[in-house]
PDB file of N, CA and C in Angstrom:
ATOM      1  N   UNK A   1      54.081  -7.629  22.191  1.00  0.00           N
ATOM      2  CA  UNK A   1      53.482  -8.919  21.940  1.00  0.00           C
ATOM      3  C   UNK A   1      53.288  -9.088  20.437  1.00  0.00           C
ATOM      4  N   UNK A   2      53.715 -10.362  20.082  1.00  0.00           N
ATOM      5  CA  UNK A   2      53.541 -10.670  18.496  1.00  0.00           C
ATOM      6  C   UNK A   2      52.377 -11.303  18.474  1.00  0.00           C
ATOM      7  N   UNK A   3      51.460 -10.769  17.220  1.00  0.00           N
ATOM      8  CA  UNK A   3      50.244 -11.430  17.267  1.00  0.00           C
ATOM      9  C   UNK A   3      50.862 -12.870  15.807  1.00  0.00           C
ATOM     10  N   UNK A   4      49.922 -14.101  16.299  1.00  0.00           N
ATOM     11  CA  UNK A   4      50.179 -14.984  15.213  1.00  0.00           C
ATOM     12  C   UNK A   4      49.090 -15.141  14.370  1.00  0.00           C
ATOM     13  N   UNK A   5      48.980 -15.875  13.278  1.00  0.00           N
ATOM     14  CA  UNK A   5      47.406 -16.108  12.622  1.00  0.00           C
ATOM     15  C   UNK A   5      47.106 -17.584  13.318  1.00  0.00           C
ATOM     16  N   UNK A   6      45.585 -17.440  13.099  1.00  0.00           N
ATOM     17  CA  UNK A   6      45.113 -18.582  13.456  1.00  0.00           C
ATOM     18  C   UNK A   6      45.466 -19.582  12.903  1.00  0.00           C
ATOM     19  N   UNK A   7      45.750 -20.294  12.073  1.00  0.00           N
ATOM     20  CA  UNK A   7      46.702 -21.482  11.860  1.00  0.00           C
ATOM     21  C   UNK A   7      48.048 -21.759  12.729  1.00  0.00           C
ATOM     22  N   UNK A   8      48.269 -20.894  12.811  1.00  0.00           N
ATOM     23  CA  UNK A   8      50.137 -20.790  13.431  1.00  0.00           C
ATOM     24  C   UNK A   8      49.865 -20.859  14.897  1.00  0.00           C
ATOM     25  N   UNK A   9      48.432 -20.881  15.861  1.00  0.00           N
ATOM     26  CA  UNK A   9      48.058 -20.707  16.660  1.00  0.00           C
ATOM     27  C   UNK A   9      47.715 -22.214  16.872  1.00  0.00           C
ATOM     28  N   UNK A  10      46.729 -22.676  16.013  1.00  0.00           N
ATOM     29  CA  UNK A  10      46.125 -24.009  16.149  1.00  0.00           C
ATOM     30  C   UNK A  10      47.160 -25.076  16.040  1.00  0.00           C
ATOM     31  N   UNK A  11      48.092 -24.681  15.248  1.00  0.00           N
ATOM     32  CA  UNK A  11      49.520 -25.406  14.964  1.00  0.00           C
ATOM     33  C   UNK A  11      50.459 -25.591  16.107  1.00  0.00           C
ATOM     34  N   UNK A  12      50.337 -24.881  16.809  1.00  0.00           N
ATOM     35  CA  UNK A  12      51.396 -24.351  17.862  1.00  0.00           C
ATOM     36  C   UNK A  12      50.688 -25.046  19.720  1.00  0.00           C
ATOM     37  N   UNK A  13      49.361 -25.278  19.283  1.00  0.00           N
ATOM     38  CA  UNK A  13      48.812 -25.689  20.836  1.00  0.00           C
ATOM     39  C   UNK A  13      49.113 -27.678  20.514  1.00  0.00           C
ATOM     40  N   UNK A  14      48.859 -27.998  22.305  1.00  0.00           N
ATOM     41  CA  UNK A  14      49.773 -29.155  22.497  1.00  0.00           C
ATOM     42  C   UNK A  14      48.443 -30.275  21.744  1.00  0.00           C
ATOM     43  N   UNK A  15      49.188 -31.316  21.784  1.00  0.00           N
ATOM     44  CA  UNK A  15      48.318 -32.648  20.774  1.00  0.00           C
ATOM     45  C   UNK A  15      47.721 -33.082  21.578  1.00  0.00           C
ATOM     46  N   UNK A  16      46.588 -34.297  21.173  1.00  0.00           N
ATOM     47  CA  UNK A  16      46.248 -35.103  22.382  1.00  0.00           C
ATOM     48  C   UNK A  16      45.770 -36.329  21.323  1.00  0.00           C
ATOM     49  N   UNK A  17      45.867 -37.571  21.856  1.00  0.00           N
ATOM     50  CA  UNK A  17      45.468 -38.745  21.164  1.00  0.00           C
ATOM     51  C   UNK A  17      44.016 -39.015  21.458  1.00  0.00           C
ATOM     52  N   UNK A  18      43.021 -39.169  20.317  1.00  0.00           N
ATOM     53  CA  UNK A  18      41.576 -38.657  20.494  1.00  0.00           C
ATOM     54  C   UNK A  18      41.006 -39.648  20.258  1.00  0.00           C
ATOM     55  N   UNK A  19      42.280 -40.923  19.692  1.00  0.00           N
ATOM     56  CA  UNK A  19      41.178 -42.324  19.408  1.00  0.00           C
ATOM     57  C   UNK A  19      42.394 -43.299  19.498  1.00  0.00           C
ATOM     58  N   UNK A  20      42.186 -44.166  20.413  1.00  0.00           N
ATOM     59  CA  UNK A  20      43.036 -45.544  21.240  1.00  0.00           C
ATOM     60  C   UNK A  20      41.831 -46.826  20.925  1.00  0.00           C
ATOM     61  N   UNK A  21      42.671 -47.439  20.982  1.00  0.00           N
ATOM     62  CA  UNK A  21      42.019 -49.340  21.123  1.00  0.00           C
ATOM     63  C   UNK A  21      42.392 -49.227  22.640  1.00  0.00           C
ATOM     64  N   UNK A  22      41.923 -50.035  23.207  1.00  0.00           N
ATOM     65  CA  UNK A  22      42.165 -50.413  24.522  1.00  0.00           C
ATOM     66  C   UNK A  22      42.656 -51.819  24.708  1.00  0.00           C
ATOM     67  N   UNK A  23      42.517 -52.669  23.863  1.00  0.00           N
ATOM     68  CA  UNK A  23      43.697 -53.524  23.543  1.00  0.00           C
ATOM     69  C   UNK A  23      45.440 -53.367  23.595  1.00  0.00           C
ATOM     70  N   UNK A  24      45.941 -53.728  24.637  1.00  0.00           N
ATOM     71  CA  UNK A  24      47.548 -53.228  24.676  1.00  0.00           C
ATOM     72  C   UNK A  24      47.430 -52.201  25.007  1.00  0.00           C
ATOM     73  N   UNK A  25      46.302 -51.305  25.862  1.00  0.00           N
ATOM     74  CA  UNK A  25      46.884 -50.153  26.756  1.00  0.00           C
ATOM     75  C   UNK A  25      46.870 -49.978  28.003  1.00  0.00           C
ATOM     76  N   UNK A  26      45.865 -51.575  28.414  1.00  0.00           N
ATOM     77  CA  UNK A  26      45.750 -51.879  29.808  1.00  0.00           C
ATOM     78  C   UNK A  26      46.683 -52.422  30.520  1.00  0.00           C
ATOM     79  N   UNK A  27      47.648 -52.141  32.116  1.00  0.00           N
ATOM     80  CA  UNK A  27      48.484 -53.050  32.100  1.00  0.00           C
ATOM     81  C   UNK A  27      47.314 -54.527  33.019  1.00  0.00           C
ATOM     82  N   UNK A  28      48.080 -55.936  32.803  1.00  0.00           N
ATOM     83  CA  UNK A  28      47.485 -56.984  33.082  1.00  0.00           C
ATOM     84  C   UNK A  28      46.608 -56.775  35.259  1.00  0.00           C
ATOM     85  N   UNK A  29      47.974 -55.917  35.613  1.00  0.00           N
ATOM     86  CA  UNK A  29      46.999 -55.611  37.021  1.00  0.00           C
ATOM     87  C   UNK A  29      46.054 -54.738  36.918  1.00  0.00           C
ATOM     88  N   UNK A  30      45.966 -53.813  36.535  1.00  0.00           N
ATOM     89  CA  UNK A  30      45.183 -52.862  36.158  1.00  0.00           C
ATOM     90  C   UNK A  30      43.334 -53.256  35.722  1.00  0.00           C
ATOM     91  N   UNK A  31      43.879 -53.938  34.220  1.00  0.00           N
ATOM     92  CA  UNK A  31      42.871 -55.020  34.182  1.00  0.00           C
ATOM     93  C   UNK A  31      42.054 -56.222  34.804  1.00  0.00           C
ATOM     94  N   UNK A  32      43.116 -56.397  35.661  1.00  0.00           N
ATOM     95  CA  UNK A  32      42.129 -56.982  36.996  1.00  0.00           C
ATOM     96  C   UNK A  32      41.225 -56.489  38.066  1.00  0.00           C
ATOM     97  N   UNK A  33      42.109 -55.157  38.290  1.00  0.00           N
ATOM     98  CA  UNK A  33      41.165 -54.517  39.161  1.00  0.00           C
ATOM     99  C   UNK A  33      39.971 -53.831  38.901  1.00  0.00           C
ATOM    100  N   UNK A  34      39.841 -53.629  37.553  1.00  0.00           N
ATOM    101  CA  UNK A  34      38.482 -53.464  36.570  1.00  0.00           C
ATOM    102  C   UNK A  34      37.415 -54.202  36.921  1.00  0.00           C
ATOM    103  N   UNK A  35      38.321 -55.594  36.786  1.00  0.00           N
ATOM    104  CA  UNK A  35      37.496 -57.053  36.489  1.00  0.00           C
ATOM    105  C   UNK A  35      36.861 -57.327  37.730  1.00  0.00           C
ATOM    106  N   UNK A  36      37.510 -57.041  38.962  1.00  0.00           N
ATOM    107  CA  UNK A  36      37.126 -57.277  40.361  1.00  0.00           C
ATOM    108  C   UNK A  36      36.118 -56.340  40.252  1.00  0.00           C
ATOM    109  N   UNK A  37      36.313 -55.027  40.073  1.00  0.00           N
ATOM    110  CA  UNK A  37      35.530 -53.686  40.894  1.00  0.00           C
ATOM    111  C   UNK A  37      34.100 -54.213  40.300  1.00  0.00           C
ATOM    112  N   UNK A  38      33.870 -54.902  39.115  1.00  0.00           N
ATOM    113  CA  UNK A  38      33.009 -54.476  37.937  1.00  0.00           C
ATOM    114  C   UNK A  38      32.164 -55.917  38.426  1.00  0.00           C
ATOM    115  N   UNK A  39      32.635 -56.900  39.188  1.00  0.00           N
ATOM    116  CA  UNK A  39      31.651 -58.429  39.154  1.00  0.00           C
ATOM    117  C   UNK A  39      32.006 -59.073  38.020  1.00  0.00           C
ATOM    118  N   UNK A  40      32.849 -59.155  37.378  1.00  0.00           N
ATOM    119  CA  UNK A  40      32.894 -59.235  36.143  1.00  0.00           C
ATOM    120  C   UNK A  40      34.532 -60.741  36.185  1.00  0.00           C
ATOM    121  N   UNK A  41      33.946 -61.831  35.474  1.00  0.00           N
ATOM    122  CA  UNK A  41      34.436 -63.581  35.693  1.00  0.00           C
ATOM    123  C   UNK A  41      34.985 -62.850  34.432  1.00  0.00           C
ATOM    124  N   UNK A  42      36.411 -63.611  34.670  1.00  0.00           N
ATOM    125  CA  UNK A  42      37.715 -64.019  33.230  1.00  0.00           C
ATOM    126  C   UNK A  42      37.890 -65.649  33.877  1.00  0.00           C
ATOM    127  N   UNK A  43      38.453 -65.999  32.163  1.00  0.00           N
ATOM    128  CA  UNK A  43      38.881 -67.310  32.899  1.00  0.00           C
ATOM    129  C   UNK A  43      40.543 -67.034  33.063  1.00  0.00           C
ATOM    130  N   UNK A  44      41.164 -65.897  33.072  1.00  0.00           N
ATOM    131  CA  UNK A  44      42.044 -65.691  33.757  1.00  0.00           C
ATOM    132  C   UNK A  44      41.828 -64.788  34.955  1.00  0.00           C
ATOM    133  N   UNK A  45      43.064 -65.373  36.256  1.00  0.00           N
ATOM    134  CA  UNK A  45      42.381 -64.698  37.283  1.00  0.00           C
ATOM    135  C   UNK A  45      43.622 -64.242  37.483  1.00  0.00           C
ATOM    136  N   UNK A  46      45.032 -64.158  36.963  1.00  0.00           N
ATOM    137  CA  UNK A  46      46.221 -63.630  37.540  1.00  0.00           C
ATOM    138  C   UNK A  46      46.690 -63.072  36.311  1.00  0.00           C
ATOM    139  N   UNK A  47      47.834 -61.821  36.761  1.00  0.00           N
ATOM    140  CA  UNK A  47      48.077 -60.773  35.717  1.00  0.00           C
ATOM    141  C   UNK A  47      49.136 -61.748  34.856  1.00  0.00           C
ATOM    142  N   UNK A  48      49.929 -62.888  34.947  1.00  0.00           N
ATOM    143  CA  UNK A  48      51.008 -63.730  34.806  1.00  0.00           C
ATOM    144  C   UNK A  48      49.974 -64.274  33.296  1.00  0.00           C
ATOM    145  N   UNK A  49      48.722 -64.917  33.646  1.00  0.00           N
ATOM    146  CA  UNK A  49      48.073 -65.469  33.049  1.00  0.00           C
ATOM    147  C   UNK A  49      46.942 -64.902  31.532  1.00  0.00           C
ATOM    148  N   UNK A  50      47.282 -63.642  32.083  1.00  0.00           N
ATOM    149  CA  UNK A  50      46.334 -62.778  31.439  1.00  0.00           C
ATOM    150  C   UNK A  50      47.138 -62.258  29.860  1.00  0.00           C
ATOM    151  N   UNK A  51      48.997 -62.273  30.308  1.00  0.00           N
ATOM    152  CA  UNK A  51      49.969 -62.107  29.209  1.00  0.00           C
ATOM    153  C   UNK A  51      49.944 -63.194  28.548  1.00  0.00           C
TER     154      UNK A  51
END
């Protein structure tokens, strides 16, 4: 077993995205079913309408 240094270690493990807008990551059904679960009025009520 090859040992690595800790950089080459921290370098080497997988990424993760740690800060999103949630703007443009919802799809339009998705966002409805939010809107339903939650009680929660849009004055759009269809995913067609919501693009």
């Amino acid at each position: 077993m090859r040992c690595i240094g800790l950089r080459q270690f921290i370098e080497g493990l997988p990424k993760a995205e740690l800060h999103i807008h949630i703007e443009g990551t919802l799809e339009p059904e998705h966002c409805l079913e939010l809107v339903n679960r939650n009680g929660i009025t849009l004055q759009h009520n269809t995913p067609e309408a919501i693009v």
